[in-house]
Protein backbone atom coordinates (compact mmCIF):
# COMPACT_ATOMS: atom_id res chain seq x y z
CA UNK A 1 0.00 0.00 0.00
CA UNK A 2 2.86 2.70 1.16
CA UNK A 3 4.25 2.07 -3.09
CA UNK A 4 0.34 2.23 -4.49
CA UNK A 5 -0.05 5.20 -2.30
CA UNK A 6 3.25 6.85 -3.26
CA UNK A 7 2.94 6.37 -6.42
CA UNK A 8 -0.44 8.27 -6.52
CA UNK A 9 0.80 10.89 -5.17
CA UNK A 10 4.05 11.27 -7.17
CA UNK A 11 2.07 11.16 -10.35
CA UNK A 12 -0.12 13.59 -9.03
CA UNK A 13 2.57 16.45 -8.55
CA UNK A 14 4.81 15.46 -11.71
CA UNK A 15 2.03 15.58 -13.94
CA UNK A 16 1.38 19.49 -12.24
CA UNK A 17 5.42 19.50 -13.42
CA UNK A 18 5.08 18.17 -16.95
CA UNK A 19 2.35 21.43 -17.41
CA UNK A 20 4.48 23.75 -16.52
CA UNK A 21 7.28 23.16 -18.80
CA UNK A 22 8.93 27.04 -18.48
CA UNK A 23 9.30 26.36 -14.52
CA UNK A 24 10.89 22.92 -15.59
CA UNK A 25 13.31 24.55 -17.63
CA UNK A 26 13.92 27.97 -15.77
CA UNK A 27 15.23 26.11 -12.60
CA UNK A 28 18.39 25.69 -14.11
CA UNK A 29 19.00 28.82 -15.24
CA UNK A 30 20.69 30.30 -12.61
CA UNK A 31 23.79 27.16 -12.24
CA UNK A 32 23.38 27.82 -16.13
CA UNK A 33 25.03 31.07 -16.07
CA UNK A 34 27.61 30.57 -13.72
CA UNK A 35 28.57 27.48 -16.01
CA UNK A 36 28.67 30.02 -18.86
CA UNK A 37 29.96 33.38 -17.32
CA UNK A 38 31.91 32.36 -13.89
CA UNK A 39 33.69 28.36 -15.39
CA UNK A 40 35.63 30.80 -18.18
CA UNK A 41 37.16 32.45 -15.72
CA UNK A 42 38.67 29.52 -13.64
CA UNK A 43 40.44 28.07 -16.73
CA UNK A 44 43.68 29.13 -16.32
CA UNK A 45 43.34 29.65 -12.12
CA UNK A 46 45.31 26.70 -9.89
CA UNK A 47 42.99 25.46 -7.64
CA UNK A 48 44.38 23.27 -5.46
CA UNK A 49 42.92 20.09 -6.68
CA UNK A 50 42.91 17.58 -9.29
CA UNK A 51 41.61 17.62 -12.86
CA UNK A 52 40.38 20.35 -14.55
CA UNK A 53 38.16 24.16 -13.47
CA UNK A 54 35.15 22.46 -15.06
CA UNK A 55 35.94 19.06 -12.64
CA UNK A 56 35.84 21.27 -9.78
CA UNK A 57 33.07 24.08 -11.02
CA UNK A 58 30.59 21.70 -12.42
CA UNK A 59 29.96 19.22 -9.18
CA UNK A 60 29.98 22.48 -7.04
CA UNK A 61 26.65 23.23 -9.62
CA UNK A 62 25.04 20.48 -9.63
CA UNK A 63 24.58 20.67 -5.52
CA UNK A 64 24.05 24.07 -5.71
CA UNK A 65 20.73 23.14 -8.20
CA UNK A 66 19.51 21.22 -5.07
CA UNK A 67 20.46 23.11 -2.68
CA UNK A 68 18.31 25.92 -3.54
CA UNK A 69 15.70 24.13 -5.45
CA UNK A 70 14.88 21.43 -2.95
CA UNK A 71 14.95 24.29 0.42
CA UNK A 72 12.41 26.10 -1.67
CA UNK A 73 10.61 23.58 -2.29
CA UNK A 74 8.29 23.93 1.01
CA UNK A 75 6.65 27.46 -0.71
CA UNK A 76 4.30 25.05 -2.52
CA UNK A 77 2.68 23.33 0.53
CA UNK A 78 2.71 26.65 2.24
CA UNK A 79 0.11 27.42 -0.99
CA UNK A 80 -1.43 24.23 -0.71
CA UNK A 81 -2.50 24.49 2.67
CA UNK A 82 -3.55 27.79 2.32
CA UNK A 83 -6.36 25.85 -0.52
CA UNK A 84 -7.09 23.69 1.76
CA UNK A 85 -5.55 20.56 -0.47
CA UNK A 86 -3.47 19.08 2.36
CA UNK A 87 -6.41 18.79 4.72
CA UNK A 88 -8.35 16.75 1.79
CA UNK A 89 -5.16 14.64 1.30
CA UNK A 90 -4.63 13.75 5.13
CA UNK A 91 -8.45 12.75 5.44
CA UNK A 92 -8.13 9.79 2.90
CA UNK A 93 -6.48 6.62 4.07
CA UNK A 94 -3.44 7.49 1.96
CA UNK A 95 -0.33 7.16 4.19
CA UNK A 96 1.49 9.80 5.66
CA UNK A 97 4.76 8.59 4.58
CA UNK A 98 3.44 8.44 1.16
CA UNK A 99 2.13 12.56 1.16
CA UNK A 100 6.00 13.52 1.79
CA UNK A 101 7.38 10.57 -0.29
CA UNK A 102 5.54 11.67 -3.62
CA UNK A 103 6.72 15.02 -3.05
CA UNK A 104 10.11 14.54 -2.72
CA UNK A 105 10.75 11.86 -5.23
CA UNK A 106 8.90 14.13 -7.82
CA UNK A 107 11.61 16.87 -6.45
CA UNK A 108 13.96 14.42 -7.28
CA UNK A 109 12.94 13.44 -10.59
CA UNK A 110 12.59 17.55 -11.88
CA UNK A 111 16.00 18.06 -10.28
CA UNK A 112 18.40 15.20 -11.46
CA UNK A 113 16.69 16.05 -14.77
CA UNK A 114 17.77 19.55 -14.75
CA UNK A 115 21.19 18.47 -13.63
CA UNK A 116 21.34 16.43 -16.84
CA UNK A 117 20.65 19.71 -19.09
CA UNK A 118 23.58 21.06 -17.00
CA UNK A 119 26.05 18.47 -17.34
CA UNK A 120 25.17 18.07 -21.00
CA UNK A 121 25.56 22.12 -21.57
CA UNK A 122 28.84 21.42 -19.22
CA UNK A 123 30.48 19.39 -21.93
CA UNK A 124 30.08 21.09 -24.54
CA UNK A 125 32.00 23.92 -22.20
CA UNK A 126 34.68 21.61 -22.18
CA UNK A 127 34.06 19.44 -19.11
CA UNK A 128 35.59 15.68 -19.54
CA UNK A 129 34.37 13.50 -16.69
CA UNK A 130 34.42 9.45 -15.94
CA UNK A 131 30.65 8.03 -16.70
CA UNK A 132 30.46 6.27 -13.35
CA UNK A 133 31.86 10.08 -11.38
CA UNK A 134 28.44 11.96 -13.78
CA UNK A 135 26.04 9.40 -12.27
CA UNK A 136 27.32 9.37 -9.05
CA UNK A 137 26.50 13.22 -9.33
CA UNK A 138 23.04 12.52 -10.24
CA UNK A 139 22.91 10.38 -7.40
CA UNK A 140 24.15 13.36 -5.18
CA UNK A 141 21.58 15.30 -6.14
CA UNK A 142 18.64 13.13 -5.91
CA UNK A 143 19.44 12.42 -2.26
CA UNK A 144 20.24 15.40 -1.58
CA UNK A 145 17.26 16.85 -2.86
CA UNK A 146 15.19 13.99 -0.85
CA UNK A 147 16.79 15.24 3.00
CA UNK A 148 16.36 19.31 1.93
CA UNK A 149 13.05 18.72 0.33
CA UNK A 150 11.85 16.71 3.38
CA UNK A 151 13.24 19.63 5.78
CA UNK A 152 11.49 22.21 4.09
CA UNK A 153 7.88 20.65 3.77
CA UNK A 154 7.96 19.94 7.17
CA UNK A 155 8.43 23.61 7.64
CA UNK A 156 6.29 24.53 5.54
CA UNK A 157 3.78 23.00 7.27
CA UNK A 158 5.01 24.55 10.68
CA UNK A 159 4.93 28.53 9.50
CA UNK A 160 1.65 30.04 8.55
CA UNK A 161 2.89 32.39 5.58
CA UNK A 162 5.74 32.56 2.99
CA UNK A 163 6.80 35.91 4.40
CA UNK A 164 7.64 33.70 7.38
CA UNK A 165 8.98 31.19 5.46
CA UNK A 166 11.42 33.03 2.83
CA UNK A 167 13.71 34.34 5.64
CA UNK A 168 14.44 31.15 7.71
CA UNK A 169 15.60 29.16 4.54
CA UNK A 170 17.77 31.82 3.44
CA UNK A 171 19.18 31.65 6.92
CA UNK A 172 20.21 28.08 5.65
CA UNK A 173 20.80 28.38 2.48
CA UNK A 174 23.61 31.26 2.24
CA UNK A 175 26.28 29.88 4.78
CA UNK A 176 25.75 26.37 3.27
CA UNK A 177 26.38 27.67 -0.23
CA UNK A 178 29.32 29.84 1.37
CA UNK A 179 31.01 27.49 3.46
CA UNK A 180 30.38 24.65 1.21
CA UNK A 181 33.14 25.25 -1.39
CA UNK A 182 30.24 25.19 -4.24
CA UNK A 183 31.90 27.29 -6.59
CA UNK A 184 35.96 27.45 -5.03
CA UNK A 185 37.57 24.79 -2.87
CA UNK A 186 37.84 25.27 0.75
CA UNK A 187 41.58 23.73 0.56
CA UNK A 188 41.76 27.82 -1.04
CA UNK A 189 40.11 29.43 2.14
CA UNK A 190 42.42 30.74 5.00
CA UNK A 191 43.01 27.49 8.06
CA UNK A 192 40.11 29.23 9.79
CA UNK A 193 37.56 29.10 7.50
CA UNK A 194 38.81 25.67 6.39
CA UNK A 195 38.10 23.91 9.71
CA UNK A 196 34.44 26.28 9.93
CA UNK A 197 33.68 24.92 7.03
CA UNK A 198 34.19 20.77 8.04
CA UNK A 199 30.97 22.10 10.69
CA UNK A 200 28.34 22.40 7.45
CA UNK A 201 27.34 18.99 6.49
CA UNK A 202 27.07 20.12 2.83
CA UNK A 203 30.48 20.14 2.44
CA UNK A 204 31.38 16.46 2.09
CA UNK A 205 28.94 15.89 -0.66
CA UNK A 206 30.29 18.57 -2.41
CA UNK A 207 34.20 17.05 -2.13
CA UNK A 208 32.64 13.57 -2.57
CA UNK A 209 31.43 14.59 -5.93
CA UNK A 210 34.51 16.66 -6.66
CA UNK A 211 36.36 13.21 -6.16
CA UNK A 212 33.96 11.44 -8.44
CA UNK A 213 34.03 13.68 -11.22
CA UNK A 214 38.07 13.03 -11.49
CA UNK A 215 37.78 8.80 -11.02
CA UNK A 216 38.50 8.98 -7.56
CA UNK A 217 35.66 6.12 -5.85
CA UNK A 218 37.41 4.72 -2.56
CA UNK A 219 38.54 8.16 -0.98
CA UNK A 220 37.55 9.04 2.34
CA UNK A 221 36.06 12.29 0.99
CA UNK A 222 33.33 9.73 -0.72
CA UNK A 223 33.00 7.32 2.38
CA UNK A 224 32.21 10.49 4.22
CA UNK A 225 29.88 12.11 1.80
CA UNK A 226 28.13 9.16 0.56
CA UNK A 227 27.51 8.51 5.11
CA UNK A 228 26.10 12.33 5.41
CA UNK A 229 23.67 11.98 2.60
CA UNK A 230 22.59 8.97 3.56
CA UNK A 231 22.05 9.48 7.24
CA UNK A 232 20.85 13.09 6.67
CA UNK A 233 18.07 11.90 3.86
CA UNK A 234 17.21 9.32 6.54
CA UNK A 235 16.53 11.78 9.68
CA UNK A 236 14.72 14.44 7.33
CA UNK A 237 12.52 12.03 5.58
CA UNK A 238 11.47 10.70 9.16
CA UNK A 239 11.19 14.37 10.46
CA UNK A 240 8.86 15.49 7.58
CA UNK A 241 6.71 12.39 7.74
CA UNK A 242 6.31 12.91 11.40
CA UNK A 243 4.96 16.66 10.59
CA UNK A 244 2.63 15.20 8.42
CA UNK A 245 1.29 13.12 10.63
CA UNK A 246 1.24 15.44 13.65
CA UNK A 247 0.43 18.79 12.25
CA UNK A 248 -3.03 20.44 12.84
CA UNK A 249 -3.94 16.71 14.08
């Protein structure tokens, strides 16, 4: 019943993404442009890591296109609740589990789709990348679009309107796209900044796909990043189906 049920529901928001092609396409815009205006810039720059500015650039993109998309992501039921569509979907016997689930799998879908166009518009930049290092990307991004998604339903369904809402995800979002190493390495920051940054969870995904994208599998940077998505998709999929079931019960 939990797959029937989650299934429903997924269908139910991805066909609401299949209409709206524009906002399908327009999410990627932004990475887009760094890819096109900022990655020129880095060619000739030492980094401080291994393989090329697009190696290092292009993973920091890809997470970024989650990052922001999936944290937003809670503006929707903040609407939808508002319409009264949540209450109608927590009277039927559907499963709580499966009302986040279909969300944040359709989240999924829209974003590791997106971070295809990217990758694809990437190499023809002049990105070279292993195969197995791209898909571990994609894999990157769906989970960690699953945990951020997750978080911000289940505040969406804690604050009342999205003026409430806009401020405490930007809260979030800016330090972990600054002290992330998304578009630079840390290994570039000063010591200080370096060891703040170990303290934002976001980081190890980002030098776990960093790794990939150069044919680097078995490094602890990976064993560490693949452990924080994992446990962090865990704890916020858990949180956000226990705010479904508890919220305005």
């Amino acid at each position: 019943m939990l797959l029937h049920d989650t299934a429903l529901v997924y269908g139910r928001y991805l066909r609401q993404s299949l209409r709206s092609r524009f906002a399908l396409l327009f999410g990627v815009l932004t990475p887009l442009l760094y890819l096109l205006f900022f990655g020129p810039l880095l060619t000739e720059l030492p980094l401080g890591g291994q393989g090329s500015s697009w190696q290092v650039l292009v993973p920091g993109l890809l997470l970024q296109l989650g990052l922001f998309g999936a944290l937003f992501a809670g503006f929707a039921v903040i609407i939808e609740k508002g319409q009264g569509v949540v209450e109608r979907m927590r009277v039927t016997p559907v499963s709580r589990l499966a009302l986040l689930l279909g969300r944040v799998l359709r989240d999924a879908t829209v974003f590791v789709f997106q971070a295809v166009l990217l990758v694809l518009a990437a190499l023809v930049m002049g990105l070279r990348a292993p195969l197995a290092g791209v898909l571990i990307g994609f894999a990157f991004v769906a989970l960690l679009t699953l945990s951020l998604a997750s978080v911000s339903y289940a505040l969406g369904m804690k604050v009342r309107t999205p003026q409430e809402f806009g401020p405490l995800i930007n809260m979030v979002s800016m330090p972990s796209m600054l002290l992330s190493g998304l578009m630079l390495p840390m290994t570039l920051a000063p010591a200080w900044l370096d060891v703040l940054s170990h303290f934002v969870p976001f980081r190890y995904l980002v030098d776990a796909v960093r790794d990939a994208y150069v044919g680097h599998y078995t490094t602890p940077h990976m064993l560490y990043g693949t452990l924080v998505a994992l446990a962090s998709t865990a704890l916020s999929v858990t949180l956000g189906t226990r705010v479904f079931r508890t919220t305005g019960a």
